[in-house]
C-alpha atoms as a PDB file:
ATOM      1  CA  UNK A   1      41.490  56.423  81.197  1.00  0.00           C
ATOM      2  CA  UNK A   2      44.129  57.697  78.553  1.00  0.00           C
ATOM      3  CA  UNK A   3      43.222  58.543  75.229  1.00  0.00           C
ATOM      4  CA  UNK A   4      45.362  55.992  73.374  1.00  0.00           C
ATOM      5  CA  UNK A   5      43.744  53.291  75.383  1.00  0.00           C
ATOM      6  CA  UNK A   6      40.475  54.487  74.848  1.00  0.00           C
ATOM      7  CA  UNK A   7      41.075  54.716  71.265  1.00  0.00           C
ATOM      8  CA  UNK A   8      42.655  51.100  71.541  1.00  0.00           C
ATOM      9  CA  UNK A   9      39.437  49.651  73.339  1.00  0.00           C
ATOM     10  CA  UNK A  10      37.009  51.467  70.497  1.00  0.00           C
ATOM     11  CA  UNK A  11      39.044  49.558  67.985  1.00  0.00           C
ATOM     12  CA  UNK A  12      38.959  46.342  69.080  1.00  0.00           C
ATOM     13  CA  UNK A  13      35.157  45.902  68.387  1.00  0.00           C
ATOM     14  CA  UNK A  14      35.690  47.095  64.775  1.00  0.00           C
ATOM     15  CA  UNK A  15      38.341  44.382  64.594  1.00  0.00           C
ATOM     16  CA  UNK A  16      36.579  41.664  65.735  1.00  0.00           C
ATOM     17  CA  UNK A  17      33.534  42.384  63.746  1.00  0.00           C
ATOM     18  CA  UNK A  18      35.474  42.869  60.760  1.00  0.00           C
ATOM     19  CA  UNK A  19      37.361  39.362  61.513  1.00  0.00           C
ATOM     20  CA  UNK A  20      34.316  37.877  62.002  1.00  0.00           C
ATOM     21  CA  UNK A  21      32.219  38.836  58.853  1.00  0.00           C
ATOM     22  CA  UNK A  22      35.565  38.179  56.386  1.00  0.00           C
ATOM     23  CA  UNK A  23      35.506  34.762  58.256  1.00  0.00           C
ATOM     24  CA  UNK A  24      32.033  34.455  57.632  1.00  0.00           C
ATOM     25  CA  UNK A  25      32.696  35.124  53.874  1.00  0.00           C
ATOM     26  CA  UNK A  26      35.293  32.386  53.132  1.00  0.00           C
ATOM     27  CA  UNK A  27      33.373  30.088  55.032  1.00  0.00           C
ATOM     28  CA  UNK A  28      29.907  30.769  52.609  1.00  0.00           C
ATOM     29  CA  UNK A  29      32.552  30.855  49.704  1.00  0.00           C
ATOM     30  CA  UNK A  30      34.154  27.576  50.659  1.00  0.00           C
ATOM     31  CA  UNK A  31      30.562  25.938  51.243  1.00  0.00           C
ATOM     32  CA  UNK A  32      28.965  27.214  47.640  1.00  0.00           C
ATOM     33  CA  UNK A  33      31.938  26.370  45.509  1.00  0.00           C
ATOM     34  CA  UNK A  34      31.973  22.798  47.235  1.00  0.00           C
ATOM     35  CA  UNK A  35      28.001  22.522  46.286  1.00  0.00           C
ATOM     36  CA  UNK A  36      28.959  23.740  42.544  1.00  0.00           C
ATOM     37  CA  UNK A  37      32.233  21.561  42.759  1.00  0.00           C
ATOM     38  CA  UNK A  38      29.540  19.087  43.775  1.00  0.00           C
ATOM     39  CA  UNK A  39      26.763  19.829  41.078  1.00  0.00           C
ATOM     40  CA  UNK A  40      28.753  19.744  38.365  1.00  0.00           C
ATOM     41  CA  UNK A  41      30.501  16.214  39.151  1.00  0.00           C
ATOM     42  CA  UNK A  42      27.106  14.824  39.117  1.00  0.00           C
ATOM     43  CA  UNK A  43      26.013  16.411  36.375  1.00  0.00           C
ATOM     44  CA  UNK A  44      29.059  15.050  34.482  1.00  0.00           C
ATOM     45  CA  UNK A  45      28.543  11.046  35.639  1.00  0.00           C
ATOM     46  CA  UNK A  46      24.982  11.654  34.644  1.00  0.00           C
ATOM     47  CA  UNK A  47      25.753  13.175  31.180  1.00  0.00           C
ATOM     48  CA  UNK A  48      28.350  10.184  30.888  1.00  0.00           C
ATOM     49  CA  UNK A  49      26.225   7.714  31.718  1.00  0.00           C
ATOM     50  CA  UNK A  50      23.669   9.033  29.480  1.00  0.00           C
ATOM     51  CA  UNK A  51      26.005   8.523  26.343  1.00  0.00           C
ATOM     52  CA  UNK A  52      26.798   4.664  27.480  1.00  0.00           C
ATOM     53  CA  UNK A  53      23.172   4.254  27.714  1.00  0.00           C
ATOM     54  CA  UNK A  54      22.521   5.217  24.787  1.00  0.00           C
ATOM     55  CA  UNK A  55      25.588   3.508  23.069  1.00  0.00           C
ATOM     56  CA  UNK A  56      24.254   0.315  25.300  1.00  0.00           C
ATOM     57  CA  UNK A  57      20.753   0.678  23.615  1.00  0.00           C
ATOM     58  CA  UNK A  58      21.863   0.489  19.858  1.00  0.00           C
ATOM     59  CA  UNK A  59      24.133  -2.580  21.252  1.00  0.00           C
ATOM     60  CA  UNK A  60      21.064  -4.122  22.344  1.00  0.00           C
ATOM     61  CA  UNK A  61      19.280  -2.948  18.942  1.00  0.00           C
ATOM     62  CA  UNK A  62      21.838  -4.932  17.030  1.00  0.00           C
ATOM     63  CA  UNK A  63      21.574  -7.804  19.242  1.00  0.00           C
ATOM     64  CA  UNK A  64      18.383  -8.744  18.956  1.00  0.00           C
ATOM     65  CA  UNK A  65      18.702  -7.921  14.631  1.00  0.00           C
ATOM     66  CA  UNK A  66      20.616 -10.997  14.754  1.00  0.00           C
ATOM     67  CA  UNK A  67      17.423 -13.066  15.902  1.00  0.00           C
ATOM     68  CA  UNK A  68      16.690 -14.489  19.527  1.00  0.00           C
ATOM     69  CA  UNK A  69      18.285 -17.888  19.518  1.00  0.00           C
ATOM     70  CA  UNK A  70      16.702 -21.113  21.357  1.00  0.00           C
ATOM     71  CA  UNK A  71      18.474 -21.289  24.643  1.00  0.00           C
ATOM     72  CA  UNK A  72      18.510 -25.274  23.965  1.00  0.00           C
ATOM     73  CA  UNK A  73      21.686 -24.302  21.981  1.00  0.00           C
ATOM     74  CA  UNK A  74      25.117 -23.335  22.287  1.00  0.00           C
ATOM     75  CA  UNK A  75      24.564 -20.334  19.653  1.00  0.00           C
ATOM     76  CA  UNK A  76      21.577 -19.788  22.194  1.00  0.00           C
ATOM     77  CA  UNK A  77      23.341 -19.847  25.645  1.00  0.00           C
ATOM     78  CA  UNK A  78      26.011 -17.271  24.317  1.00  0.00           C
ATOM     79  CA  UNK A  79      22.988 -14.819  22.817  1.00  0.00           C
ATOM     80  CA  UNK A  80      21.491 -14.828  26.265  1.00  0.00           C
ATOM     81  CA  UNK A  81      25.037 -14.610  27.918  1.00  0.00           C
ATOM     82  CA  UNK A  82      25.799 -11.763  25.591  1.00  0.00           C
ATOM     83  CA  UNK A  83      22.204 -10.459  26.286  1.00  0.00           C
ATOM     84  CA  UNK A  84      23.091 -10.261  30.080  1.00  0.00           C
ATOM     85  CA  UNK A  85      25.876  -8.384  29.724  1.00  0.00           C
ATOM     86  CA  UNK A  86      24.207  -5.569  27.896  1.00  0.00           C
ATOM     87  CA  UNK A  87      21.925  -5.357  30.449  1.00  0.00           C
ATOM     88  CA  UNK A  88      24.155  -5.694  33.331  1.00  0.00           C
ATOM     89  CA  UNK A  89      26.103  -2.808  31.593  1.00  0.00           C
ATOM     90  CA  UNK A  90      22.583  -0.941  31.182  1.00  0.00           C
ATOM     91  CA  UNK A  91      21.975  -1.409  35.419  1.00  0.00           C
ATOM     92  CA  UNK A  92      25.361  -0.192  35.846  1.00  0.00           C
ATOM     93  CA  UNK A  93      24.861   3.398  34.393  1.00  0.00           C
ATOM     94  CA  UNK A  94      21.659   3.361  35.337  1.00  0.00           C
ATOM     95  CA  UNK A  95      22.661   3.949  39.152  1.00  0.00           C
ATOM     96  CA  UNK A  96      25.126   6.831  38.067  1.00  0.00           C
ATOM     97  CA  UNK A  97      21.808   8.897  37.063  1.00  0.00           C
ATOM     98  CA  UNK A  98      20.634  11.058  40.221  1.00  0.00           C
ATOM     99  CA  UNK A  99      16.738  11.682  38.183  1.00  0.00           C
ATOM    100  CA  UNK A 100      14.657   9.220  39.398  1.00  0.00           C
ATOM    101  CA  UNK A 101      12.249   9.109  36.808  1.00  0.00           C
ATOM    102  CA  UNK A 102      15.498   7.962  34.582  1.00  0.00           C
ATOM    103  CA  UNK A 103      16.646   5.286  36.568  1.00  0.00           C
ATOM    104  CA  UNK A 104      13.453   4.248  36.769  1.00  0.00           C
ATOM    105  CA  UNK A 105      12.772   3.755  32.894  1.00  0.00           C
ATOM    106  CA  UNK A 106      16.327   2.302  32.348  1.00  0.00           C
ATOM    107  CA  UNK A 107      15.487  -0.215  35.592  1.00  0.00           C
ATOM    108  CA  UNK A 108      12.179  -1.312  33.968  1.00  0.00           C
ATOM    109  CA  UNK A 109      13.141  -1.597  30.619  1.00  0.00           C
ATOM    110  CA  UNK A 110      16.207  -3.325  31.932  1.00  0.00           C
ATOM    111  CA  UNK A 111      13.945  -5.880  33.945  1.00  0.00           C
ATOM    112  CA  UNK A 112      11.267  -6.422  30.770  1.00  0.00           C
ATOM    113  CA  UNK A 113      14.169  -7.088  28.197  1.00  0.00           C
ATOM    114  CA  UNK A 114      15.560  -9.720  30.171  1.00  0.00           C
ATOM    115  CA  UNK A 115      12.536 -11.410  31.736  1.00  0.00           C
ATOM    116  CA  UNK A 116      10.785 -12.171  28.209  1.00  0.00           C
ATOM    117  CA  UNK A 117      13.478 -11.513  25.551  1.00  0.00           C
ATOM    118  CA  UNK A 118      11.397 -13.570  23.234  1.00  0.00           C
ATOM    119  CA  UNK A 119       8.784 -11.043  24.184  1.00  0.00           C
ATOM    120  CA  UNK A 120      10.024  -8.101  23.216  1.00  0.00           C
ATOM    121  CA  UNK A 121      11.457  -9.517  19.627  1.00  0.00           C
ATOM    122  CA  UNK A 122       7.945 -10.446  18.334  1.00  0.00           C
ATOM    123  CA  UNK A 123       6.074  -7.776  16.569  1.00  0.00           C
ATOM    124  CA  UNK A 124       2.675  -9.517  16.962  1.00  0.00           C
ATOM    125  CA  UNK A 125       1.064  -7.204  18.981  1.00  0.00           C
ATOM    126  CA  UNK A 126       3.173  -3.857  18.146  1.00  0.00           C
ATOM    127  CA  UNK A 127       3.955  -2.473  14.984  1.00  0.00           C
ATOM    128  CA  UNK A 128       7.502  -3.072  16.102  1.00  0.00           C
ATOM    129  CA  UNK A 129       9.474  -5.217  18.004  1.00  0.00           C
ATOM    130  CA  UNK A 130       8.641  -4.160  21.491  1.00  0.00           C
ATOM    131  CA  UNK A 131      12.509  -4.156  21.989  1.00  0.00           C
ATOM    132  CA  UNK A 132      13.092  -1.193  19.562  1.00  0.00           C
ATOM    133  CA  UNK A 133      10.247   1.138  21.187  1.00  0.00           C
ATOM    134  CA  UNK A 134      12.366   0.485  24.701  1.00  0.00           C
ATOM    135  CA  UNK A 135      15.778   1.218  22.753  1.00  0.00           C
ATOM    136  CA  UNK A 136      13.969   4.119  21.213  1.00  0.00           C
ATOM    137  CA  UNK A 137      12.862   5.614  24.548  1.00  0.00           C
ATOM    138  CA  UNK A 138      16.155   5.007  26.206  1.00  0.00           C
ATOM    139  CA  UNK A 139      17.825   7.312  23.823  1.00  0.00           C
ATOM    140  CA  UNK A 140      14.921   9.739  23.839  1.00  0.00           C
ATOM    141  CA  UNK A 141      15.320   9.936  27.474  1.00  0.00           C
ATOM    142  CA  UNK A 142      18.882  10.081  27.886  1.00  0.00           C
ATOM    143  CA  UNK A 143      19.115  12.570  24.974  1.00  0.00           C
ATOM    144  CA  UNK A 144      17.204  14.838  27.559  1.00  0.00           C
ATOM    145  CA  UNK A 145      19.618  13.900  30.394  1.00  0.00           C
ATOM    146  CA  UNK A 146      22.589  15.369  28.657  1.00  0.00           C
ATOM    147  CA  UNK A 147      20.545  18.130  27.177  1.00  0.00           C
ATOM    148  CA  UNK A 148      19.512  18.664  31.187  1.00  0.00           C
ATOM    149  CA  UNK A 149      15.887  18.963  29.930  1.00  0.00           C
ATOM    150  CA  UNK A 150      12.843  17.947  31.866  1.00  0.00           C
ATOM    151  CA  UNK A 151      11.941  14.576  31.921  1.00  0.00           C
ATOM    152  CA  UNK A 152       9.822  14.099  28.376  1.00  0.00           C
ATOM    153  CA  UNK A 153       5.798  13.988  28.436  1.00  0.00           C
ATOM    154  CA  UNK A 154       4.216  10.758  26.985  1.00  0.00           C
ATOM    155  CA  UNK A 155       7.455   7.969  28.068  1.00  0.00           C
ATOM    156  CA  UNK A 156       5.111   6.219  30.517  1.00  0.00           C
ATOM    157  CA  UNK A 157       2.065   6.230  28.487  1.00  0.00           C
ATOM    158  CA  UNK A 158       3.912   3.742  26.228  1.00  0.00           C
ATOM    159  CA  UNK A 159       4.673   1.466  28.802  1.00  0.00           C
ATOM    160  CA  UNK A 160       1.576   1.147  30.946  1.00  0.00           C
ATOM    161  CA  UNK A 161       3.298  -0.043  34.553  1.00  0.00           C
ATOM    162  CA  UNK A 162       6.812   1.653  34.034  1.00  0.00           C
ATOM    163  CA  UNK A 163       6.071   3.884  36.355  1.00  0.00           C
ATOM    164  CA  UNK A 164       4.389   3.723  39.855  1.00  0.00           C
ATOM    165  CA  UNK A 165       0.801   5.220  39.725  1.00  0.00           C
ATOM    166  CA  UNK A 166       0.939   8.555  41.725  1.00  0.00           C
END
């Protein structure tokens, strides 16, 4: 065999290995900065959808200051109309947040607001209107969210049945 096509043929291993790990490379590249591509557009619907909760949970603050009408009324229909809305709104960005634990609160208090809403605007048996300690947790809990904090301590204590027993 001549020389040149010796050297040739001891080449074309170092070739192929170095076309193979630099293909290797873009393809890890490609793969990690479509995760963090990925990461951070979830972390950005979450953060968003944190804020509209929040927003969403003075709204429903102010609704219910301006007193739970009888539904037997037309100023009643439109307070639980307007009520609905909120909470539809509420649902909404709830399903934009990936933590569990978060769509979970905003789901319950969601589904305890609007199956007793003269409930939760009597402060018989809480020092406050049960509706204000929800609102007040919402924005607790979504404050975390766009802090990206853990989940706080003490959330489900409050509401006894918020959250499945482990």
């Amino acid at each position: 065999m001549q020389a040149e096509t010796l050297a040739g043929l001891m080449g074309l291993p170092g070739a192929v290995v170095g076309a193979a790990v630099s293909t290797g490379a873009v393809i890890w590249q490609q793969r990690r900065t479509a995760h963090e591509t990925e990461r951070s557009y979830k972390l950005g619907l979450a953060e968003t959808a944190a804020n509209e909760v929040i927003r969403l949970s003075y709204a429903l603050e102010d609704h219910f200051a301006k007193g739970v009408a009888h539904t037997g009324t037309p100023e009643g229909r439109h307070w639980y109309v307007d009520l609905r809305m909120i909470l539809r709104e509420l649902e909404i960005q709830a399903l934009r947040i990936p933590d569990r634990k978060v769509r979970r609160l905003v789901e319950w208090g969601h589904a305890e607001i609007l199956r007793d809403p003269e409930g939760v605007a009597e402060e018989e048996d809480w020092p406050t209107a049960r509706y204000r300690d929800i609102c007040r947790n919402f924005q607790n809990v979504m404050g975390t969210v766009i802090r990206r904090e853990p989940f706080p301590d003490g959330v489900w204590t409050a509401f006894p049945g918020a959250w499945p027993p482990s």
